[in-house]
C-alpha atoms as a PDB file:
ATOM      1  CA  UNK A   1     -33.649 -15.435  12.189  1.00  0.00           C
ATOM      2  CA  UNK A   2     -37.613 -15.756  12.589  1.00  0.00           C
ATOM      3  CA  UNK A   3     -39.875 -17.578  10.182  1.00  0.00           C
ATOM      4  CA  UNK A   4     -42.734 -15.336  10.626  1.00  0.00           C
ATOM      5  CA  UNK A   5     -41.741 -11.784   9.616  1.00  0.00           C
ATOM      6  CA  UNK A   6     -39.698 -13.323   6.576  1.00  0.00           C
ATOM      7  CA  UNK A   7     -43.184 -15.576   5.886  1.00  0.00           C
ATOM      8  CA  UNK A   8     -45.035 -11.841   5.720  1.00  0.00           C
ATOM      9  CA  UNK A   9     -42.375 -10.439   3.208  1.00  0.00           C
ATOM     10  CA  UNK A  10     -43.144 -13.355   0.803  1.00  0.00           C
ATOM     11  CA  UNK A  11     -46.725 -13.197   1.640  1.00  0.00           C
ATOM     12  CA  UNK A  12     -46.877  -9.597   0.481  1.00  0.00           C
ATOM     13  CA  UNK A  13     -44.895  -9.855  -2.619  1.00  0.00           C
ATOM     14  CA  UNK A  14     -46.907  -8.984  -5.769  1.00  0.00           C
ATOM     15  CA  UNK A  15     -46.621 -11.972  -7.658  1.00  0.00           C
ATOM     16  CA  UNK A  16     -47.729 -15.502  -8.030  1.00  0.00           C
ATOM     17  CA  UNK A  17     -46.490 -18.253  -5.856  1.00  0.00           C
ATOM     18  CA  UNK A  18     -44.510 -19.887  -8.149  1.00  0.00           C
ATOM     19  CA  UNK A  19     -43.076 -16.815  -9.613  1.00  0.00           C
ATOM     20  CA  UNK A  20     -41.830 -16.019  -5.397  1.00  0.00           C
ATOM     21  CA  UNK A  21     -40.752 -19.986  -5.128  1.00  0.00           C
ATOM     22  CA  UNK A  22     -38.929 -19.951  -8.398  1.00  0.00           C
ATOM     23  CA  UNK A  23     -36.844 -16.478  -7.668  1.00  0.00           C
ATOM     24  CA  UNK A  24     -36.507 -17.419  -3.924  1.00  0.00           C
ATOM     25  CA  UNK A  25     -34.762 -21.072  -5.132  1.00  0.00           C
ATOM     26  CA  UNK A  26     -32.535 -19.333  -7.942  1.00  0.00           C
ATOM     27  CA  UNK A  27     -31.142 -16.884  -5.488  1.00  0.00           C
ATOM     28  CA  UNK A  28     -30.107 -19.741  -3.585  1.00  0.00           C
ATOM     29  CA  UNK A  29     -28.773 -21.386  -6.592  1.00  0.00           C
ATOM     30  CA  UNK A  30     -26.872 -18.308  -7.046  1.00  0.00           C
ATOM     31  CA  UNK A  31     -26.188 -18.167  -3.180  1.00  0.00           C
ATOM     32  CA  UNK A  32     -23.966 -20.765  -3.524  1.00  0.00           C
ATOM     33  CA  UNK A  33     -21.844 -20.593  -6.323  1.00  0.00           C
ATOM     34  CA  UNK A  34     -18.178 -18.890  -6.136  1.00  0.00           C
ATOM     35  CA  UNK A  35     -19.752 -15.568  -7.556  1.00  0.00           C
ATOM     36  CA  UNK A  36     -19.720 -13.512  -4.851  1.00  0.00           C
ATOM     37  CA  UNK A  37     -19.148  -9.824  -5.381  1.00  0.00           C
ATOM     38  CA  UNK A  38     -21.625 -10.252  -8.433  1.00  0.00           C
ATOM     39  CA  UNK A  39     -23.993 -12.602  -7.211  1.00  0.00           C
ATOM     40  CA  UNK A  40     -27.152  -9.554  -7.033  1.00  0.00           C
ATOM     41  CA  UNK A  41     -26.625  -8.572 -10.091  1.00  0.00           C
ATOM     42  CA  UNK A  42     -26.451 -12.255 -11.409  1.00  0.00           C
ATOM     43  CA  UNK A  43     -29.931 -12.825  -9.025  1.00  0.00           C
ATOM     44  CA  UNK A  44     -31.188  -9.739 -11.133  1.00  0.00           C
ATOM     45  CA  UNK A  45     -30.636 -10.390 -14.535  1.00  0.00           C
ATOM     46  CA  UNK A  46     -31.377 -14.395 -14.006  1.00  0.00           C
ATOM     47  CA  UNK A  47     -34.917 -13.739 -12.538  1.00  0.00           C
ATOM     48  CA  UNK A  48     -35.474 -11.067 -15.167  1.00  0.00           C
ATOM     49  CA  UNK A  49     -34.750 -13.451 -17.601  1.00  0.00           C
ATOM     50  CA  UNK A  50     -36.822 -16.662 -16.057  1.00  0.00           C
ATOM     51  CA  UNK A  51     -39.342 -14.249 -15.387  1.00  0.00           C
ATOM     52  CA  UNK A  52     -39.461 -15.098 -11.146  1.00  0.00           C
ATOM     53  CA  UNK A  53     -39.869 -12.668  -8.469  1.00  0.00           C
ATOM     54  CA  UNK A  54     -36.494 -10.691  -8.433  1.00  0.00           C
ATOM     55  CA  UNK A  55     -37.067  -9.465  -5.162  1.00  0.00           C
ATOM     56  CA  UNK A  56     -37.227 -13.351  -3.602  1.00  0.00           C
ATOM     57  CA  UNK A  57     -34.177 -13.777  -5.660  1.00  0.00           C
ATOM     58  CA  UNK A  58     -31.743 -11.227  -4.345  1.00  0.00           C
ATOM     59  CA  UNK A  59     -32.696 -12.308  -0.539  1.00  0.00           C
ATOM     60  CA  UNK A  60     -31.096 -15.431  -0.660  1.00  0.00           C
ATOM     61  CA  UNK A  61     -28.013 -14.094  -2.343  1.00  0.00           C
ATOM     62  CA  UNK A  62     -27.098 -12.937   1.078  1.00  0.00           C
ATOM     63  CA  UNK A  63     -26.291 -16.215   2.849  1.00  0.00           C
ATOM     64  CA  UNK A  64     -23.046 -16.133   1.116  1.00  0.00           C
ATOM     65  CA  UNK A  65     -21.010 -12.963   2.802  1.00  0.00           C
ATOM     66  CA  UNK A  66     -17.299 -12.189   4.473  1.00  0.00           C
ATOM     67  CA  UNK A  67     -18.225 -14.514   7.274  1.00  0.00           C
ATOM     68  CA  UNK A  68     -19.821 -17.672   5.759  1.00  0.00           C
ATOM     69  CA  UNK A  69     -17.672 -17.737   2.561  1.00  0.00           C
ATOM     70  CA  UNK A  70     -15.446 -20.053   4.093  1.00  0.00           C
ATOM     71  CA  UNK A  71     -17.616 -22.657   5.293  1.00  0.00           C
ATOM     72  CA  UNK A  72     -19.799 -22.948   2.851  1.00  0.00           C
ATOM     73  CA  UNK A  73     -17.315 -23.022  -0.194  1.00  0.00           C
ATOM     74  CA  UNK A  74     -14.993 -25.582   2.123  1.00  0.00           C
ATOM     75  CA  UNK A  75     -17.906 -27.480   2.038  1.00  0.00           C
ATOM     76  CA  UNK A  76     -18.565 -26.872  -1.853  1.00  0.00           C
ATOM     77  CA  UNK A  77     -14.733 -27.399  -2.966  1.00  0.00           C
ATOM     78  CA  UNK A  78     -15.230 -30.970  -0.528  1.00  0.00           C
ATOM     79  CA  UNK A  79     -17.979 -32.272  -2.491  1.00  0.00           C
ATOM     80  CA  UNK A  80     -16.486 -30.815  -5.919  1.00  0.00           C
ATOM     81  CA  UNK A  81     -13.553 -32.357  -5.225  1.00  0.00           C
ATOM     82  CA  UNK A  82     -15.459 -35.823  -5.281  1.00  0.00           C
ATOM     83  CA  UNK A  83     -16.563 -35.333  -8.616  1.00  0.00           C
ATOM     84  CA  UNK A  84     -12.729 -33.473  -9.942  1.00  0.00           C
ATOM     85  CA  UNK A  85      -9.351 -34.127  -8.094  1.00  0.00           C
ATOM     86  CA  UNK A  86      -7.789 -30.929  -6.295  1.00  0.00           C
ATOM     87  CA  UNK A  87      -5.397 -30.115  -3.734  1.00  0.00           C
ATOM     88  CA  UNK A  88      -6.415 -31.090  -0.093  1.00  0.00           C
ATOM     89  CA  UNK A  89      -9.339 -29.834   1.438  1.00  0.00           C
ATOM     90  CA  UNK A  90      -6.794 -28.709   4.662  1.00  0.00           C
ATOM     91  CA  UNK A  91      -4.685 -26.458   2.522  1.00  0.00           C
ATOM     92  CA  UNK A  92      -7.936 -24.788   0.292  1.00  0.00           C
ATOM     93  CA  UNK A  93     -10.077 -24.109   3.225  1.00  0.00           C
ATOM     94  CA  UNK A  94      -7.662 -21.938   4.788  1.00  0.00           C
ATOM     95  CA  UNK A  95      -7.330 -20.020   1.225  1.00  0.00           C
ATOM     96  CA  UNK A  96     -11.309 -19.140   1.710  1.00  0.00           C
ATOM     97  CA  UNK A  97     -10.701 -18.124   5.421  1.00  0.00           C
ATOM     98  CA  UNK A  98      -8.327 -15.464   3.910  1.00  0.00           C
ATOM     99  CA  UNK A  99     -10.688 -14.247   0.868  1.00  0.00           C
ATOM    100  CA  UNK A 100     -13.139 -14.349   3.661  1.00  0.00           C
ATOM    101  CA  UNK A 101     -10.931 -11.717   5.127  1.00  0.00           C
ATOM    102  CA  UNK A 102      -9.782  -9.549   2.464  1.00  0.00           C
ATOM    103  CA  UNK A 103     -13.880  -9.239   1.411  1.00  0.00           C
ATOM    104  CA  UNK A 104     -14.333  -7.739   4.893  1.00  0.00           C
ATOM    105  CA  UNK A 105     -11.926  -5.193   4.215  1.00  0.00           C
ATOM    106  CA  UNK A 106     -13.308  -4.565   0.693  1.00  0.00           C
ATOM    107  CA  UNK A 107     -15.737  -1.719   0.061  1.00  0.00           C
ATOM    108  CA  UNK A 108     -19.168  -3.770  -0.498  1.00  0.00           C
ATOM    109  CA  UNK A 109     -19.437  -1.900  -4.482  1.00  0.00           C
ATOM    110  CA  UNK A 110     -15.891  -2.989  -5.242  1.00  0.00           C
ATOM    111  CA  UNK A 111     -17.245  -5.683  -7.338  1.00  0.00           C
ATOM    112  CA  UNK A 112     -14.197  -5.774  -9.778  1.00  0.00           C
ATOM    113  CA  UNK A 113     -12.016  -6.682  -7.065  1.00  0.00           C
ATOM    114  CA  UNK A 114     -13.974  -9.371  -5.205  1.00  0.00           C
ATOM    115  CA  UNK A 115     -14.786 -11.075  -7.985  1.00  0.00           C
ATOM    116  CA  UNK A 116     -11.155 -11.007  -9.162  1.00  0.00           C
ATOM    117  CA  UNK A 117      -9.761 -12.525  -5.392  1.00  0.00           C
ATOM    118  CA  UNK A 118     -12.266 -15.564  -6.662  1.00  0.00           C
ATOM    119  CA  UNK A 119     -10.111 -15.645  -9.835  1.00  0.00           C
ATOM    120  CA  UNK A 120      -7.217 -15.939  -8.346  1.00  0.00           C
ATOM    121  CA  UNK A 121      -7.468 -19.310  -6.824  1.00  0.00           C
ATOM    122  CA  UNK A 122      -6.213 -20.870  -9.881  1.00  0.00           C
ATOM    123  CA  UNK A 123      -8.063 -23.672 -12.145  1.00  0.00           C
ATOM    124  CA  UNK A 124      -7.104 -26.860  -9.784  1.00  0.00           C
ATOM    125  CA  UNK A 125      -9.147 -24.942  -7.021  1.00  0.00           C
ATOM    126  CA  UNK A 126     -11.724 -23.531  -8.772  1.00  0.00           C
ATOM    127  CA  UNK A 127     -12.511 -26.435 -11.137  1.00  0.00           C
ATOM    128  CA  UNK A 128     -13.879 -28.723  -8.108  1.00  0.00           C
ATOM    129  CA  UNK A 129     -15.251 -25.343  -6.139  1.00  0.00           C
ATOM    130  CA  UNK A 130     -18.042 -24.535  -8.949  1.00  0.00           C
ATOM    131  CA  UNK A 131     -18.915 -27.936  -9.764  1.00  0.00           C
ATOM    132  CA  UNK A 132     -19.388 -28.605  -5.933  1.00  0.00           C
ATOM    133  CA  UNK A 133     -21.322 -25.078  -5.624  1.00  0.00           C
ATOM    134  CA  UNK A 134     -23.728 -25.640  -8.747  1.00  0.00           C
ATOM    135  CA  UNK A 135     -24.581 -29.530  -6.679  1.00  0.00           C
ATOM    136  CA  UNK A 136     -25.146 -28.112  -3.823  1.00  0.00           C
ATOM    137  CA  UNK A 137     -26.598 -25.134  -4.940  1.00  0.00           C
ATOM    138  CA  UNK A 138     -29.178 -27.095  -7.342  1.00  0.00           C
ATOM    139  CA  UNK A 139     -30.282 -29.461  -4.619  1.00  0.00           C
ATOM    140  CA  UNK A 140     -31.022 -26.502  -2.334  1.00  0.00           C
ATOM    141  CA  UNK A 141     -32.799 -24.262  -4.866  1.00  0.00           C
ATOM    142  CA  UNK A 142     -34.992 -26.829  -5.764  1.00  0.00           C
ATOM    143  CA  UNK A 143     -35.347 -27.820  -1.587  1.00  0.00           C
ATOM    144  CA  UNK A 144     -35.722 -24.155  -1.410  1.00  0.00           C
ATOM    145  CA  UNK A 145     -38.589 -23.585  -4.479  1.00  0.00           C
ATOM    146  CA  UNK A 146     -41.051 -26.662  -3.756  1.00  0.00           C
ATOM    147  CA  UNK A 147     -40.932 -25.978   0.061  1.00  0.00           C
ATOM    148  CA  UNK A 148     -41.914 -22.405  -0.891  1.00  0.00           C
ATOM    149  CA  UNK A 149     -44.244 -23.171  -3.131  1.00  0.00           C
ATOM    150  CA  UNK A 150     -46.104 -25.992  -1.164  1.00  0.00           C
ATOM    151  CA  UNK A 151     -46.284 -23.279   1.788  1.00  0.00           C
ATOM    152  CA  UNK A 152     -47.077 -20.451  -0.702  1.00  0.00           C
ATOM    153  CA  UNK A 153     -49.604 -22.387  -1.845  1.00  0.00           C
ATOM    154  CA  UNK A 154     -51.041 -23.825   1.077  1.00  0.00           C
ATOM    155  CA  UNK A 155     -51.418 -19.794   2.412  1.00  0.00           C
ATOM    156  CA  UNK A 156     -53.128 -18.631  -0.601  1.00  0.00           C
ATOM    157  CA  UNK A 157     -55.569 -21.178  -1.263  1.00  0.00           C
ATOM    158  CA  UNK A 158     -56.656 -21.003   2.911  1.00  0.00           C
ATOM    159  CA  UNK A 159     -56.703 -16.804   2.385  1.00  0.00           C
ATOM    160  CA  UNK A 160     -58.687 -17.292  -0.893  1.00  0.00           C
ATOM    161  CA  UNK A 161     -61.198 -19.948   0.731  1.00  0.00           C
ATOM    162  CA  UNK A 162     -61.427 -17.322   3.422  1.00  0.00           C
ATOM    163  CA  UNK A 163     -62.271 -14.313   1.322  1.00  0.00           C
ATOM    164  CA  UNK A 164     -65.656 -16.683  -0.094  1.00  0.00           C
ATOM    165  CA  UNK A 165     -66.671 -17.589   2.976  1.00  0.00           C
ATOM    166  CA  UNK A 166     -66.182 -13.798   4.027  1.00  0.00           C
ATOM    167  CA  UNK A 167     -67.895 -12.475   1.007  1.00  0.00           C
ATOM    168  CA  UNK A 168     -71.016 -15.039   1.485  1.00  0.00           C
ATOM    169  CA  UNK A 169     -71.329 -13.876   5.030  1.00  0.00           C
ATOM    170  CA  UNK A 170     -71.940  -9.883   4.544  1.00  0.00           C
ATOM    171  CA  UNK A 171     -74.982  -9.359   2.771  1.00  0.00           C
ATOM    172  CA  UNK A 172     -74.819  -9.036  -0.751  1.00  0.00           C
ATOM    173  CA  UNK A 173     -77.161  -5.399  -0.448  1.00  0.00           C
ATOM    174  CA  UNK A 174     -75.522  -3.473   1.500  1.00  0.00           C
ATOM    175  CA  UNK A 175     -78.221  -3.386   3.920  1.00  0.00           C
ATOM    176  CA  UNK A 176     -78.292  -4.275   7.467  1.00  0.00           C
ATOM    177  CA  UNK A 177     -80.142  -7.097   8.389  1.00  0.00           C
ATOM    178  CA  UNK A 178     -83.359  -5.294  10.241  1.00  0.00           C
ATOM    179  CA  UNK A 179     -84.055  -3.066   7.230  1.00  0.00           C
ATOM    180  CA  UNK A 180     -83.635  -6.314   4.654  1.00  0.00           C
ATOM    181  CA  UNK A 181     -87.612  -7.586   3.403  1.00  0.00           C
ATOM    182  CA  UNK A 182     -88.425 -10.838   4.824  1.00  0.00           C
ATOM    183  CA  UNK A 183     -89.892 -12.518   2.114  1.00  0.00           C
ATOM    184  CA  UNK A 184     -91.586 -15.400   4.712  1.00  0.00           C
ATOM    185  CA  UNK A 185     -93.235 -12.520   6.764  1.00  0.00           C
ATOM    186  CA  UNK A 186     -96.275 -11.819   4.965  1.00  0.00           C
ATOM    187  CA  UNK A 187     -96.847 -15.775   4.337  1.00  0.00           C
ATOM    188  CA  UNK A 188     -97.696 -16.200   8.410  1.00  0.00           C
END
């Protein structure tokens, strides 16, 4: 993926910087939690709510799909399952392999039923999964909002510096330079 044409998006997003940084580190909260099938809609309402960009919060909602499910909540269910005992990490992972699978084969508006294959892990799987998801997904959304912000902010104060020193270079009459009075040229 390139930095630059995703840099231009955010650049051209009609809002303040940290309205951008805040819905671009929610959706990645939201990224990572066991949610998928509703996680737009939940990037949606959330950002409506907090009052971010909701555009910079549905991008990041994307990370999680059929292929990365099961690496990324293997690695979510491993750190839940520091904080909350659960069954081996061997015997789970291969359970999100297979939902990884079935969500392939799922129209993308079924929403009922991908949410519902998340259901059906059971509460000794899904107890360590979301509390390892909402870590992981809290220390990346904020990673995520005060890089963006920093960068966001960086750009706009350099554009706005530029757009003085552009307006103090054009004259402020509208007229070219030869037709402009020189005030010193009757003193000589």
């Amino acid at each position: 993926m390139r930095l630059r044409p995703m840099l231009r998006w955010l650049i051209k997003l009609r809002s303040s910087p940290r309205a951008i940084a805040g819905g671009l580190g929610l959706g990645t909260l939201i990224a990572f939690t066991p949610t998928f099938g509703v996680q737009l809609i939940l990037a949606v309402v959330s950002a409506t709510l907090l009052n971010v960009n909701r555009p910079a919060a549905m991008v990041p909602v994307w990370i999680t799909n059929p292929v990365t499910i099961a690496p990324i909540y293997s690695f979510n269910y491993w750190i839940g399952s520091r904080l909350w005992s659960g069954p081996p990490l061997s015997e789970v992972s291969q359970l999100f392999v297979d939902i990884g699978q079935t969500m392939t084969r799922l129209e993308f508006w079924n929403i009922r039923d991908q949410f519902l294959a998340i259901l059906h892990m059971g509460r000794e799987i899904l107890i360590p999964l979301v509390l390892g998801s909402l870590a992981i997904g809290a220390v990346a959304g904020l990673l995520v909002y005060i890089l963006t912000l920093k960068l966001l902010s960086i750009f706009f104060s350099r554009r706005a510096r530029k757009h003085i020193l552009d307006s103090l270079k054009t004259p402020r009459s509208g007229l070219s330079g030869q037709n402009r009075k020189d005030p010193d040229k009757h003193k000589r």
